[in-house]
N, C-alpha and C. Protein backbone atom coordinates (compact mmCIF):
# COMPACT_ATOMS: atom_id res chain seq x y z
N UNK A 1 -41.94 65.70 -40.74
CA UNK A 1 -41.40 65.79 -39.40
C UNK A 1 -41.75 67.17 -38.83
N UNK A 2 -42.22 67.19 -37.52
CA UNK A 2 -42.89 68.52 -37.04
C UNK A 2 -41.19 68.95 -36.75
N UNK A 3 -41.96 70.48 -37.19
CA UNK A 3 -40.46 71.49 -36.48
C UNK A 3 -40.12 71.64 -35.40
N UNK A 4 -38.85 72.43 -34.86
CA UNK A 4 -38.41 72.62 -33.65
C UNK A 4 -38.64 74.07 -33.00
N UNK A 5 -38.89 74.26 -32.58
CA UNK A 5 -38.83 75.83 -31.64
C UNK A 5 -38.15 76.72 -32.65
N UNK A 6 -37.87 77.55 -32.99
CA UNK A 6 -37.85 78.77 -33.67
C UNK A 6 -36.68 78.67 -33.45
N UNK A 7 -35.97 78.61 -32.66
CA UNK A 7 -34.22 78.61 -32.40
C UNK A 7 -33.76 77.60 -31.99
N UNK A 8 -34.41 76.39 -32.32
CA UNK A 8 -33.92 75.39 -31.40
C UNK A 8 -33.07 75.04 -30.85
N UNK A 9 -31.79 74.58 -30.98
CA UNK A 9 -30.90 74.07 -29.36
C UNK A 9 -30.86 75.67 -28.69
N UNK A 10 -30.85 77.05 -29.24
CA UNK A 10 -30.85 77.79 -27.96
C UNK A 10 -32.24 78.06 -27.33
N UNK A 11 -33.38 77.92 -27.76
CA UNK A 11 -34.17 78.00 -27.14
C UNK A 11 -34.37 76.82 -26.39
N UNK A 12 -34.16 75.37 -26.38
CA UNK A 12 -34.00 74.97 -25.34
C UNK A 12 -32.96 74.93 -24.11
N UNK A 13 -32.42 75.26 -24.45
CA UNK A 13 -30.82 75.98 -23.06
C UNK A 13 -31.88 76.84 -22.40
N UNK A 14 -31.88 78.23 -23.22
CA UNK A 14 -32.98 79.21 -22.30
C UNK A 14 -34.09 78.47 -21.50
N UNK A 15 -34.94 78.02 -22.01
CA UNK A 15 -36.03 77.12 -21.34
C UNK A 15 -35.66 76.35 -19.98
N UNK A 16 -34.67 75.15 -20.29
CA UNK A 16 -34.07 74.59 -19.67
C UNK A 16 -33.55 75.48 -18.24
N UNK A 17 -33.07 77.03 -18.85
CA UNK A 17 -32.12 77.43 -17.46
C UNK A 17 -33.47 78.06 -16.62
N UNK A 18 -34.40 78.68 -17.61
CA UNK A 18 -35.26 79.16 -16.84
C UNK A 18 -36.43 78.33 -15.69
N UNK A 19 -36.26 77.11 -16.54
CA UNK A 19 -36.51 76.00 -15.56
C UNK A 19 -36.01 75.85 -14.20
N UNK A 20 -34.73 75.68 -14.72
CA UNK A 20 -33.66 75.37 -13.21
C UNK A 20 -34.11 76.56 -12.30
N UNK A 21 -33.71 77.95 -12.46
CA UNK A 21 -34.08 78.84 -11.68
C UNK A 21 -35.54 78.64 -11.30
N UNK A 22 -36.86 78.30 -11.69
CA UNK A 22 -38.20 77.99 -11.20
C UNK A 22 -37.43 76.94 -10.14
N UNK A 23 -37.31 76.09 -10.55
CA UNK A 23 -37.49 74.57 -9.30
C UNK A 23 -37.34 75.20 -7.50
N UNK A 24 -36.38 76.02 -6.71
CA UNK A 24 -36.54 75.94 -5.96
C UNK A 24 -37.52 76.54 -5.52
N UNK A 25 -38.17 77.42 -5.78
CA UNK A 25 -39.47 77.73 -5.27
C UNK A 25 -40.89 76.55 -5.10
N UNK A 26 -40.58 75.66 -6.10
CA UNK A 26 -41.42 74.72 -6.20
C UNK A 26 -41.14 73.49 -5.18
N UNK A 27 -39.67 73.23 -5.28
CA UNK A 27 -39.18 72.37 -4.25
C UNK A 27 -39.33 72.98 -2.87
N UNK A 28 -39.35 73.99 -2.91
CA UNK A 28 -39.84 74.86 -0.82
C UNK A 28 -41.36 74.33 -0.82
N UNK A 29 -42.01 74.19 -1.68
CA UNK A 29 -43.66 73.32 -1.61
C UNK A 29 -43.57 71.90 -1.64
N UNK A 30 -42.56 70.93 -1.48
CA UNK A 30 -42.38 69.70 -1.54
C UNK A 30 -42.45 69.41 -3.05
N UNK A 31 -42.58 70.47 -4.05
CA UNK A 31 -42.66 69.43 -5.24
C UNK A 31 -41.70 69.49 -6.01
N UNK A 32 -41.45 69.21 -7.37
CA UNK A 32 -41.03 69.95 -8.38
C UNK A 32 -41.09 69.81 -9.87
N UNK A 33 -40.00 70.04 -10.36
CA UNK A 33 -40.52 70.23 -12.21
C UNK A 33 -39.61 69.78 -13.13
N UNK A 34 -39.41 69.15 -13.97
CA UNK A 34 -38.61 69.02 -15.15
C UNK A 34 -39.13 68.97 -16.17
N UNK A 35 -38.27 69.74 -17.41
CA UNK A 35 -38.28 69.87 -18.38
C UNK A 35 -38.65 68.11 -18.88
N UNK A 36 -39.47 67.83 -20.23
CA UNK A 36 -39.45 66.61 -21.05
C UNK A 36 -39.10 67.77 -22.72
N UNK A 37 -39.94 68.57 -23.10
CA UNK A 37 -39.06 68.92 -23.95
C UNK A 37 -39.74 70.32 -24.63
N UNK A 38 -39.35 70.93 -25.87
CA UNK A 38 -39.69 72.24 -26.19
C UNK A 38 -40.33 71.99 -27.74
N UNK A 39 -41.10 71.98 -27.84
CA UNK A 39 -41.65 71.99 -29.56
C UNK A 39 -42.84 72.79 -30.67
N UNK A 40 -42.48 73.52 -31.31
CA UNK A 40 -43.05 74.63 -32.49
C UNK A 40 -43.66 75.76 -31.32
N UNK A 41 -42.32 75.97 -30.26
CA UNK A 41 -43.42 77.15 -29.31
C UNK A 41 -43.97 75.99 -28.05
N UNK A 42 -43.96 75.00 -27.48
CA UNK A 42 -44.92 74.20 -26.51
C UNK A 42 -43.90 73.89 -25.72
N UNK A 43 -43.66 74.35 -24.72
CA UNK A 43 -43.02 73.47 -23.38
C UNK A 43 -43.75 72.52 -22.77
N UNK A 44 -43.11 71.59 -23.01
CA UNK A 44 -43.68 70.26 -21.91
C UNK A 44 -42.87 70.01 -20.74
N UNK A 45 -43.84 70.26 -19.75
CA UNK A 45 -43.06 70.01 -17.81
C UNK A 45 -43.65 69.01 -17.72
N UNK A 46 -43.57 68.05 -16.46
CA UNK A 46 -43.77 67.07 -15.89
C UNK A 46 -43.26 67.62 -14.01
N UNK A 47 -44.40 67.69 -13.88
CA UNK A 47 -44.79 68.27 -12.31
C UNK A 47 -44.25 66.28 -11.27
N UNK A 48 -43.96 67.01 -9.97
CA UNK A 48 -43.28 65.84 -9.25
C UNK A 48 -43.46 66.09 -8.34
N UNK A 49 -43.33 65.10 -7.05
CA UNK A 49 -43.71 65.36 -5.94
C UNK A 49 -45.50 65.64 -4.82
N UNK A 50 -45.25 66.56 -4.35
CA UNK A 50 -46.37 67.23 -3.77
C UNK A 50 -47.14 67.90 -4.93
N UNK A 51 -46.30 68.52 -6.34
CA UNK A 51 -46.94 69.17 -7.37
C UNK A 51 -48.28 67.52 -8.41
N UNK A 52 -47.70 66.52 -7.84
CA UNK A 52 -48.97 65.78 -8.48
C UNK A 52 -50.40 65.72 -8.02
N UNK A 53 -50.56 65.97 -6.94
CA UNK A 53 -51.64 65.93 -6.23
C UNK A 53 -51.90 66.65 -5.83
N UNK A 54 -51.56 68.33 -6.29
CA UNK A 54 -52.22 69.42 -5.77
C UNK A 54 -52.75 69.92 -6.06
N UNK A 55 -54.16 70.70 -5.49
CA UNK A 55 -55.12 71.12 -6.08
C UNK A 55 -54.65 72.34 -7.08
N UNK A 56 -53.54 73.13 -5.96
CA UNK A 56 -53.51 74.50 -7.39
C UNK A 56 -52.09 74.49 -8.03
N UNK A 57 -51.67 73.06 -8.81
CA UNK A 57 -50.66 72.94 -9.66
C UNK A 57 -51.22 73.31 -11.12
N UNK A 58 -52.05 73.67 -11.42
CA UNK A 58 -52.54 74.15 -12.66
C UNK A 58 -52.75 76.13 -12.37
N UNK A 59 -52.46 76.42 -11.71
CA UNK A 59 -52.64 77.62 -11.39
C UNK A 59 -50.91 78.31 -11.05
N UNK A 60 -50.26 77.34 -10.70
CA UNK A 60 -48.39 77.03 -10.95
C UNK A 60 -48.00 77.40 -11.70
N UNK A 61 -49.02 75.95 -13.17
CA UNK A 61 -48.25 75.78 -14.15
C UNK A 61 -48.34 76.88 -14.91
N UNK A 62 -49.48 77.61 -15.29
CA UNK A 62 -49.97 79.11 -15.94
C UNK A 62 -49.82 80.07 -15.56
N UNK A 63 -49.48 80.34 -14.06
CA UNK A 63 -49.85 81.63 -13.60
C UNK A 63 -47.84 81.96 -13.15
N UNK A 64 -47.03 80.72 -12.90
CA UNK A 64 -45.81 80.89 -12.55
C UNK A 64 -44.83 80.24 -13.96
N UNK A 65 -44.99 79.11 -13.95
CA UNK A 65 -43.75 78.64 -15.01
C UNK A 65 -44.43 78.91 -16.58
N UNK A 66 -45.83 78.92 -17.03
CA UNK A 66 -45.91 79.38 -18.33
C UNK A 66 -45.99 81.12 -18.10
N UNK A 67 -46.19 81.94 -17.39
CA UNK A 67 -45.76 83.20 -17.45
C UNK A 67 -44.49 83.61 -17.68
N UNK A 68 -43.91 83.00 -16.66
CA UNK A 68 -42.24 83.64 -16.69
C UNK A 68 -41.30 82.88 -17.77
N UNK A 69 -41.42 81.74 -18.50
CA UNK A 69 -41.07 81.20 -19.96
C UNK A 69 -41.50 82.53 -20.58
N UNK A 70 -42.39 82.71 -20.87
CA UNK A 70 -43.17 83.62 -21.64
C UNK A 70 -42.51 84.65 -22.12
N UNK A 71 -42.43 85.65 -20.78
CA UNK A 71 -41.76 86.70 -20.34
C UNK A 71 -40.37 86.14 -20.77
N UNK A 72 -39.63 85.43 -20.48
CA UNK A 72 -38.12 85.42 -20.70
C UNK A 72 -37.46 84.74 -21.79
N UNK A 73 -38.42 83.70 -22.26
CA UNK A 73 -37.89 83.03 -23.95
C UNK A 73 -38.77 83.49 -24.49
N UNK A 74 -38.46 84.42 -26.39
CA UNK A 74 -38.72 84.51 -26.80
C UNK A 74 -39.29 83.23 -27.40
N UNK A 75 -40.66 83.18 -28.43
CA UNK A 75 -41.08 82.44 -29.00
C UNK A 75 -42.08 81.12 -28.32
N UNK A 76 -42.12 81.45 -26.99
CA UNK A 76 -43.00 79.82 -26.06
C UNK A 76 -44.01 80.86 -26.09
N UNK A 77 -44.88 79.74 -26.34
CA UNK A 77 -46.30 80.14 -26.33
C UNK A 77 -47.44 79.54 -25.87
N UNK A 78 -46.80 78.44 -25.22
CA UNK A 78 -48.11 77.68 -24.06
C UNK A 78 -46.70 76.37 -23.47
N UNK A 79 -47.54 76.35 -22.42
CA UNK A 79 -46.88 75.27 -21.37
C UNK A 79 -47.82 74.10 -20.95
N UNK A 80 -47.19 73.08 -21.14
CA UNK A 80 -48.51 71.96 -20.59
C UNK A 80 -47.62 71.22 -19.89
N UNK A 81 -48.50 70.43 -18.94
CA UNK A 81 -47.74 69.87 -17.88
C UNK A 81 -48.27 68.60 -18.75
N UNK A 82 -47.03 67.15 -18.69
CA UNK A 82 -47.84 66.39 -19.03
C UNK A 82 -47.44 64.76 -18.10
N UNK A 83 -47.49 63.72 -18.09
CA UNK A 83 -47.30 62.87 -17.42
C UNK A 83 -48.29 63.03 -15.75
């Protein structure tokens, strides 16, 4: 069975809140984001809205929500958007 995040249930709370705080910036662009889940270090988002069909939602996902995870939970170490 693959492992869980390094701290798991608190590193997903952290993740999770740092999520919540991202969304309205994303929702002022018509789109937005939810968490699907956190594993060995990998956040998985699922982009919504205006964020499916936009050209620079990959430039979002790396340059805004996998930076600032980064920066604020210890232990994430890549973000993929998936769905």
């Amino acid at each position: 069975m693959p492992k869980r995040s390094t701290k798991g249930g608190a590193t997903v709370a952290k993740v999770k809140k740092v999520v919540e705080e991202l969304r309205p910036a994303i929702q002022g662009d018509g789109g937005d984001v939810s968490l699907v889940g956190v594993r060995d270090g990998v956040v998985k988002i699922s982009f919504e809205g205006a964020c499916t069909t936009c050209p620079i939602s990959t430039v979002t996902l790396k340059m805004y929500v996998e930076e600032t995870l980064k920066k604020r939970v210890p232990g994430i170490t890549r973000v993929e958007a998936v769905g």
